[in-house]
Protein backbone atom coordinates (compact mmCIF):
# COMPACT_ATOMS: atom_id res chain seq x y z
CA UNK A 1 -14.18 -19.44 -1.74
CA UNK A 2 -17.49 -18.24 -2.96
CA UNK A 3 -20.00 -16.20 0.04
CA UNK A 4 -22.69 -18.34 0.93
CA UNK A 5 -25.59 -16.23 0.28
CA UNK A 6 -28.84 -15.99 2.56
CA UNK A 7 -31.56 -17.62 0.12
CA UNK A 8 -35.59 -17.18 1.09
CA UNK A 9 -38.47 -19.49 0.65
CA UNK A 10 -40.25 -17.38 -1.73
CA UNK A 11 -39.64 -14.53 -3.85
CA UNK A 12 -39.87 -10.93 -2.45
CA UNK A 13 -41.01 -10.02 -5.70
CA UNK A 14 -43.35 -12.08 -7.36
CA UNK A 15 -43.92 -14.43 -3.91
CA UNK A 16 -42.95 -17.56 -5.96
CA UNK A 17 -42.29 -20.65 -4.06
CA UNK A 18 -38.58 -21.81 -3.92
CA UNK A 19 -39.55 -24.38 -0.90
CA UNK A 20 -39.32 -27.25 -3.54
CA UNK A 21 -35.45 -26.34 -4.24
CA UNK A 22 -34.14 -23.76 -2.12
CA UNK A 23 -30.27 -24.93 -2.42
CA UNK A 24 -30.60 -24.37 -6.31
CA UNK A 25 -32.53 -21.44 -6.47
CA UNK A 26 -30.42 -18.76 -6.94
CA UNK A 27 -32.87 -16.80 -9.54
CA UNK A 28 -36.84 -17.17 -9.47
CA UNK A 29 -37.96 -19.08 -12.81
CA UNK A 30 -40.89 -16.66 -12.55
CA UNK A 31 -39.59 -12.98 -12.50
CA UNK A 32 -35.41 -13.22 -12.83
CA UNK A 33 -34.95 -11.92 -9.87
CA UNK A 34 -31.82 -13.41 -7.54
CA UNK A 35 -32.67 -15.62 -4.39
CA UNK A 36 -31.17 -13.57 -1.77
CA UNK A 37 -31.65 -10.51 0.55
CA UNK A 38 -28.83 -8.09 0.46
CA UNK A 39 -29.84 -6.49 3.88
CA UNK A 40 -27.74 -7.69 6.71
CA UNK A 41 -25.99 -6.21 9.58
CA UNK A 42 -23.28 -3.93 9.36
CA UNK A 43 -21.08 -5.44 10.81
CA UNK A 44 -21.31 -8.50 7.95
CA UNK A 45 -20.20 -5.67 5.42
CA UNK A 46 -17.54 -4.87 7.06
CA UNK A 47 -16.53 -8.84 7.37
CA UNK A 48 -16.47 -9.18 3.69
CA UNK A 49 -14.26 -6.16 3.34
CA UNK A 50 -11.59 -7.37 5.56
CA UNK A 51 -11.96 -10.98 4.16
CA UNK A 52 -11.74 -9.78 0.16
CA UNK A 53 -8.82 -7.62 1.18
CA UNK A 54 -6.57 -9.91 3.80
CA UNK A 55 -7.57 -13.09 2.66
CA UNK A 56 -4.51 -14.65 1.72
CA UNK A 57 -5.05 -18.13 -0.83
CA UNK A 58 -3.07 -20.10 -3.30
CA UNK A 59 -3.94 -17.29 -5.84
CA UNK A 60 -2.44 -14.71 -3.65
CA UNK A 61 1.05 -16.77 -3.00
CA UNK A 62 1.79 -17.43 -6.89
CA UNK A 63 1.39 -13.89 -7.18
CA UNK A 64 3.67 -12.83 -4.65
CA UNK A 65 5.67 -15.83 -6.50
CA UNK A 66 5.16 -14.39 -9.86
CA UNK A 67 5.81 -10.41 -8.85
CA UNK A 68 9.23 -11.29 -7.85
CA UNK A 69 10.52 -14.27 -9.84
CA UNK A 70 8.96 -13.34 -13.26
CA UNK A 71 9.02 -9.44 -13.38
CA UNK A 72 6.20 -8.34 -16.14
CA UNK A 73 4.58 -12.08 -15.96
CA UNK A 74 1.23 -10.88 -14.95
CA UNK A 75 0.93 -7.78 -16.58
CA UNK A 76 1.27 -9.68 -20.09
CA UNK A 77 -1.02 -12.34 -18.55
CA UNK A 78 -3.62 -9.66 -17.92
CA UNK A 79 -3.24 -8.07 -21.57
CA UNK A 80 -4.04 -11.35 -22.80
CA UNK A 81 -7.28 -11.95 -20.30
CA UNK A 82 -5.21 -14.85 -18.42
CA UNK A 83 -6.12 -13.36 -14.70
CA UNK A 84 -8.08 -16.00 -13.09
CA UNK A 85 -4.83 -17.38 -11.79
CA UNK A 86 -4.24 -14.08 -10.21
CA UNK A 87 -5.06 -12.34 -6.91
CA UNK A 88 -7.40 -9.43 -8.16
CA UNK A 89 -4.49 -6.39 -8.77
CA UNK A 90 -6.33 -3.69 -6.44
CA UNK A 91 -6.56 -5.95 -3.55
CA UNK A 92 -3.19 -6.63 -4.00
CA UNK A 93 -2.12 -3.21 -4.32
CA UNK A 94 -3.66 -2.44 -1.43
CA UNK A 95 -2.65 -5.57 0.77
CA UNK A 96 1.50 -4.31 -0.24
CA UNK A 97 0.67 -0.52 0.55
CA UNK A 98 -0.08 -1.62 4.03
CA UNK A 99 2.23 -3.73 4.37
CA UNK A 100 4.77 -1.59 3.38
CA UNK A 101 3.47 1.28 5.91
CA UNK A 102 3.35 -1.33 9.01
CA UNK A 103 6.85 -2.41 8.36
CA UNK A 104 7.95 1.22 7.91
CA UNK A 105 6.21 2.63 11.07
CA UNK A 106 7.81 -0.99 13.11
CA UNK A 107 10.88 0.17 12.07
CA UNK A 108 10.53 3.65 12.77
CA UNK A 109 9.04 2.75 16.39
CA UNK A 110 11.76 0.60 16.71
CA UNK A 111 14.86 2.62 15.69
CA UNK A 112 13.23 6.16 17.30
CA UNK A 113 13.19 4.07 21.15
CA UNK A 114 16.33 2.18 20.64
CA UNK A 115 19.70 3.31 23.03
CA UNK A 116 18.13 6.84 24.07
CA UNK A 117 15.45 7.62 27.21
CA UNK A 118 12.05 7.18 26.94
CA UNK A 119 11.65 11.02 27.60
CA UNK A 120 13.85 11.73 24.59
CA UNK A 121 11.89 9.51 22.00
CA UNK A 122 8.54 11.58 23.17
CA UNK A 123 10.12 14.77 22.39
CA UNK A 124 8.16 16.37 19.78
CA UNK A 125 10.12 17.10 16.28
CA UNK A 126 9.96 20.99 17.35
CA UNK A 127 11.24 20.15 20.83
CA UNK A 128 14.12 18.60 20.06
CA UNK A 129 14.78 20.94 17.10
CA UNK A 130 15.07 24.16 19.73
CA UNK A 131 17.50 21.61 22.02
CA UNK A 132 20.01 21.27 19.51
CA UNK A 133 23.28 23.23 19.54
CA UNK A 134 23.92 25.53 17.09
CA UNK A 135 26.84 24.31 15.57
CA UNK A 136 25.48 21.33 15.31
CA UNK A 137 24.90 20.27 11.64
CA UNK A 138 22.05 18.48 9.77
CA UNK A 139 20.84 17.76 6.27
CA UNK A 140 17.48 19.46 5.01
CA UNK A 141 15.60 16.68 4.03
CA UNK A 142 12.06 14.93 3.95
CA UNK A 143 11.34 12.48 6.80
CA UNK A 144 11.86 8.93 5.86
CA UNK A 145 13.11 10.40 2.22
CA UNK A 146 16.84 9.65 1.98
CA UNK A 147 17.14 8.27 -1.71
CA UNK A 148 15.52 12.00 -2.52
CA UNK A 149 17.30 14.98 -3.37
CA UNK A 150 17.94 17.22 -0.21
CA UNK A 151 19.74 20.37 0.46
CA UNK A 152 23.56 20.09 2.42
CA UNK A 153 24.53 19.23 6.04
CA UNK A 154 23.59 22.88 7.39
CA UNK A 155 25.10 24.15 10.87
CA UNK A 156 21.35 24.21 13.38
CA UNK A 157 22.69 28.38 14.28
CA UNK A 158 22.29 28.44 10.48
CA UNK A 159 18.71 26.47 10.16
CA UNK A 160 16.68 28.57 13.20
CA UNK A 161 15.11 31.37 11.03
CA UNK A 162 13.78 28.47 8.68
CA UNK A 163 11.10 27.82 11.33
CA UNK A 164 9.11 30.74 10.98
CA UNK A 165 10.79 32.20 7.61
CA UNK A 166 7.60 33.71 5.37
CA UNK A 167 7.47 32.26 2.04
CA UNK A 168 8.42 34.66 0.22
CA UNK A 169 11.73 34.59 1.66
CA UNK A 170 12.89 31.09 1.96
CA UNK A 171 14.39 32.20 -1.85
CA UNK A 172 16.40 34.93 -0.48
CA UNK A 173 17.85 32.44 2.35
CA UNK A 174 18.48 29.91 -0.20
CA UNK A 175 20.53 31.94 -2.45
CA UNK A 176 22.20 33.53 1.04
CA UNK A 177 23.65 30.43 1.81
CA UNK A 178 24.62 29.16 -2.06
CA UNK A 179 22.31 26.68 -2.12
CA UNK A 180 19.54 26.05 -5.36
CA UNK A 181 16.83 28.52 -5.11
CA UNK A 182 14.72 26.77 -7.47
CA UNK A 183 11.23 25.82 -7.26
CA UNK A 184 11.51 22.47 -5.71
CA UNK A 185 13.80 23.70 -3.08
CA UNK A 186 12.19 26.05 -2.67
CA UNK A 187 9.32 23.36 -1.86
CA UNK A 188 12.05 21.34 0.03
CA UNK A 189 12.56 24.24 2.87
CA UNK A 190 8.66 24.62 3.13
CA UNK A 191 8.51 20.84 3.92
CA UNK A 192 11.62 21.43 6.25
CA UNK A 193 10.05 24.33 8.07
CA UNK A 194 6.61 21.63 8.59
CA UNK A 195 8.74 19.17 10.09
CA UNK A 196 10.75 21.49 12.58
CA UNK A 197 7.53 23.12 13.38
CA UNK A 198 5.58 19.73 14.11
CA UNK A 199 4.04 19.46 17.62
CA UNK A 200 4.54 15.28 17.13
CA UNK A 201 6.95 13.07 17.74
CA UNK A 202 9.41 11.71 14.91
CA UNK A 203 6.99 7.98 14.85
CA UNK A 204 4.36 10.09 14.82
CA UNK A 205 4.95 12.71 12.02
CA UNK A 206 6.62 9.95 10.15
CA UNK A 207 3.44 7.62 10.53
CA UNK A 208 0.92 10.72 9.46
CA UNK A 209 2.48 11.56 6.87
CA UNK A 210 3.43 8.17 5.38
CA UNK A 211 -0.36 7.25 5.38
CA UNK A 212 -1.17 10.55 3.64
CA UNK A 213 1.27 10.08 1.13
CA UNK A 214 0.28 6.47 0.04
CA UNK A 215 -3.43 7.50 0.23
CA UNK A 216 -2.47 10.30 -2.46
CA UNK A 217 -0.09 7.30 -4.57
CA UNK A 218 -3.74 5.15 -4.45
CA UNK A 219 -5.93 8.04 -5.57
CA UNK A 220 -3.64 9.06 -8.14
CA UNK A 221 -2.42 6.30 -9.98
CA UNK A 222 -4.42 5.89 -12.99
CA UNK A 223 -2.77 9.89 -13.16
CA UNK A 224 0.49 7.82 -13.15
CA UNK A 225 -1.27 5.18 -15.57
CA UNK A 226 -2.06 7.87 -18.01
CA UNK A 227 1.02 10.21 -17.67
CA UNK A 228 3.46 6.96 -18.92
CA UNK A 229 0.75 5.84 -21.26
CA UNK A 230 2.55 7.30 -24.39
CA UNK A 231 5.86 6.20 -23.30
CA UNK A 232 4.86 2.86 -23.61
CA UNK A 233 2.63 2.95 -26.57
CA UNK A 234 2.76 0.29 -29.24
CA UNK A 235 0.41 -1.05 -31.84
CA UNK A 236 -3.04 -1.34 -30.29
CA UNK A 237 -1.95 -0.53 -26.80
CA UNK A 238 -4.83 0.52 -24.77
CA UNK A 239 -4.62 2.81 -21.54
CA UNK A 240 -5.66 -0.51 -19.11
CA UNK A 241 -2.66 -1.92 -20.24
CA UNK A 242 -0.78 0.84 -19.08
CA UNK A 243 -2.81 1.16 -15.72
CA UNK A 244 -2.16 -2.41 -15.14
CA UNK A 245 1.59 -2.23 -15.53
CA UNK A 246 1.58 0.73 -13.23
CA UNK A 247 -0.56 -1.19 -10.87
CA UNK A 248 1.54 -4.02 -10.77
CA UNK A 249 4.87 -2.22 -10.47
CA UNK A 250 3.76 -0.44 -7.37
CA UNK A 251 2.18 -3.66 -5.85
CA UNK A 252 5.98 -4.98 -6.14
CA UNK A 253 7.61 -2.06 -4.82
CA UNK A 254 6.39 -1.86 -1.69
CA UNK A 255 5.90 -5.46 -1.43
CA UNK A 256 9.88 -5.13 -2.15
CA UNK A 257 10.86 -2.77 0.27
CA UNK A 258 8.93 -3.65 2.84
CA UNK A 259 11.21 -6.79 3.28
CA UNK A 260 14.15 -4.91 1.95
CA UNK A 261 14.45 -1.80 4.27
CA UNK A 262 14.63 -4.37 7.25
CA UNK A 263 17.58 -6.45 5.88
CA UNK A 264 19.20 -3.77 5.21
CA UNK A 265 18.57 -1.77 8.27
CA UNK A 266 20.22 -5.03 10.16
CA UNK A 267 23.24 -5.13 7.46
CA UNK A 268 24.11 -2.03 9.17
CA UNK A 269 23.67 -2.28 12.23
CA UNK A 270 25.08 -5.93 12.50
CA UNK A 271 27.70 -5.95 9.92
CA UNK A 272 28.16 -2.04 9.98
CA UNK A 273 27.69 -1.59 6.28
CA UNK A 274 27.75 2.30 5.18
CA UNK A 275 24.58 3.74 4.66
CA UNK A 276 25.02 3.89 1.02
CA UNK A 277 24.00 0.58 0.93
CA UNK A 278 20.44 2.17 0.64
CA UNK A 279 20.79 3.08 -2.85
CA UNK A 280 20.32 -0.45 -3.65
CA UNK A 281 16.55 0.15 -3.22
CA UNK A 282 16.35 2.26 -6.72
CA UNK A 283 19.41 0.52 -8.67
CA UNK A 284 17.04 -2.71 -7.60
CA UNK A 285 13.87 -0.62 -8.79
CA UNK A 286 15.30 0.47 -11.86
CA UNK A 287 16.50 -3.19 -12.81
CA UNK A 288 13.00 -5.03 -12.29
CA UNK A 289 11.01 -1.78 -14.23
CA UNK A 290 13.42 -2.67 -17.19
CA UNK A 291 12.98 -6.60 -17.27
CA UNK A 292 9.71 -6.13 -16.31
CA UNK A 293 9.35 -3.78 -19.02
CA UNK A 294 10.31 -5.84 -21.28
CA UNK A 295 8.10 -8.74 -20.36
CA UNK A 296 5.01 -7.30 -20.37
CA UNK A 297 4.77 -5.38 -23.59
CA UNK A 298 7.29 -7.52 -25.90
CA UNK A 299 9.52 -4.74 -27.15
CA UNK A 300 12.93 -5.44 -28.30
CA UNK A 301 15.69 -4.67 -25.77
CA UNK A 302 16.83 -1.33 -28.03
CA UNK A 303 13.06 -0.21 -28.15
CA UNK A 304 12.88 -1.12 -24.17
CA UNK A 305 16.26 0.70 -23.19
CA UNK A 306 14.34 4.03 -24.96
CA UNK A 307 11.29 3.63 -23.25
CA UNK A 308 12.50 2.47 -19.67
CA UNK A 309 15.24 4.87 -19.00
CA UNK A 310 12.46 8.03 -19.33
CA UNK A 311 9.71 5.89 -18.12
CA UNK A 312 11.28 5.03 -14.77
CA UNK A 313 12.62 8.78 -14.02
CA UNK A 314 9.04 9.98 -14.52
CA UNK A 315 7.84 7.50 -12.61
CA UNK A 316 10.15 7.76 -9.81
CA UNK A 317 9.82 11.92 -9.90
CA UNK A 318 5.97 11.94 -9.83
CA UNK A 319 6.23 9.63 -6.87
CA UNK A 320 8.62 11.99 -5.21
CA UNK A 321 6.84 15.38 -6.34
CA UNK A 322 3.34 14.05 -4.52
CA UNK A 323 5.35 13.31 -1.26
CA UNK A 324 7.56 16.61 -1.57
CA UNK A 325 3.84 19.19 -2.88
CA UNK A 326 2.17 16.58 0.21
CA UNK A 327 4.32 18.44 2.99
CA UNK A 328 5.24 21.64 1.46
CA UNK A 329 1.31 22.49 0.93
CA UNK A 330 -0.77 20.79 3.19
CA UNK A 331 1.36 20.41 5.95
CA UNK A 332 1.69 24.22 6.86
């Protein structure tokens, strides 16, 4: 629906008259310039932001429709200038970020408070770190990062000098206790020693440094764009084609998982499924980047197979690299 713009009864800038047809006057005959005043409150700004993101219309339900029932639709669509039918692909990829974060923190909030005390759930992540026993044994890991690599079920006793362990040692302790001492685990433990270390509660660390991370995924994905840009090269392939695929694929995935992480959150805990059930989220992944793939470019299925199976593990370790460099760096 277009703005209704404030028009005036004569021109600011030549002072010609528009009083005989204000409604139609949207440029003075005299001087070219357009009937309106962009000066309005703040607050009016801010309005149109909000409405140009959230506004949900037809446009944005067929493509929600198309994302999921016609993987690659819209990226082809685009490459061919059909995208009026569209929802404009930043808003969108915006709208599914946050989406995807609210339904992760609800879930989080929900899961932290659930069967234990109020006064445990407000522990902070160092707090309840000190409490545990020794012999009690837990993964390394990322918060919220279970599809990632991580480092072996490790006794607590075992874990304690990782909380103020210099860096220049967390090698040493690596090898010590026969795990990978190379750089990314190395990268893994710094992360590790940031969480164990963190004044804030699980919801809390997990909501800071969720919003971080997708921040970083929105600032750097015309990086992504270019980085798989000559993986998916053909005959007069331009980089937009590339950004837009990458735009589109991560307006789907979180769109995706933000619905996907609750059903099967409750497939556990209802029907007591094993956790494994988790790794559906990247076999799923994988699966629509290939059709999708496939769609939006036009390559034969050999010629897709050797671009997809490359393209999606870069993909998938850039995304993984930000979140793991995210909380190994700026975190500590």
């Amino acid at each position: 629906m277009p703005r209704k713009k404030i028009r005036t009864e004569h021109c600011k800038n030549c002072n010609y008259d528009f009083r005989i047809d204000i409604p139609n006057m949207k440029y003075c005959p005299n001087c070219g310039q357009e009937n309106h005043t962009p000066r309005k409150p703040f607050f009016h700004f801010l309005y149109e932001l909000m409405e140009g993101i959230f506004h949900l219309d037809n446009k944005t339900w067929l493509t929600i429709k198309t994302l999921f029932a016609r993987p690659g639709q819209i990226t082809k669509d685009f490459i061919e200038d059909k995208r009026n039918r569209y929802s404009p692909p930043v808003r969108m990829f915006i709208w599914c970020t946050a989406l995807f974060m609210f339904s992760a923190w609800l879930l989080v909030d929900t899961f932290s408070n659930y069967g234990q005390p109020a006064s445990e759930s407000s522990k902070s992540m160092s707090q309840r770190f000190d409490e545990a026993p020794d012999s009690y044994s837990i993964p390394i890991i990322l918060v919220n990062s279970g599809l990632w690599p991580t480092l072996p079920s490790t006794p607590i006793g075992k874990q304690r000098v990782l909380k103020n362990i210099p860096d220049k040692e967390i090698k040493n302790w690596l090898q010590d206790q026969k795990y990978p001492a190379d750089y990314f685990h190395v990268q893994l433990v710094k992360a590790y020693r940031t969480q164990i270390n963190s004044p804030l509660t699980v919801s809390a660390f997990t909501k800071k440094i969720t919003a971080e991370n997708n921040i970083l995924f929105v600032l750097l994905l015309p990086l992504n764009a270019l980085i798989l840009f000559p993986l998916l090269y053909r005959k007069k392939m331009l980089y937009y084609d590339s950004m837009i695929f990458t735009l589109h694929i991560n307006t789907w995935i979180p769109l995706f998982q933000s619905i996907w992480i609750w059903v099967l959150t409750l497939m556990i805990g209802l029907l007591r499924a094993p956790e494994a059930i988790f790794l559906s989220i990247p076999v799923i992944n994988a699966a629509y980047y290939l059709f999708a793939l496939k769609k939006a470019f036009g390559y034969n299925w050999v010629s897709t197979m050797v671009r997809w199976l490359p393209a999606f593990f870069i993909d998938t370790f850039y995304h993984w690299l930000i979140l793991l460099l995210n909380a190994a760096w700026f975190k500590n």
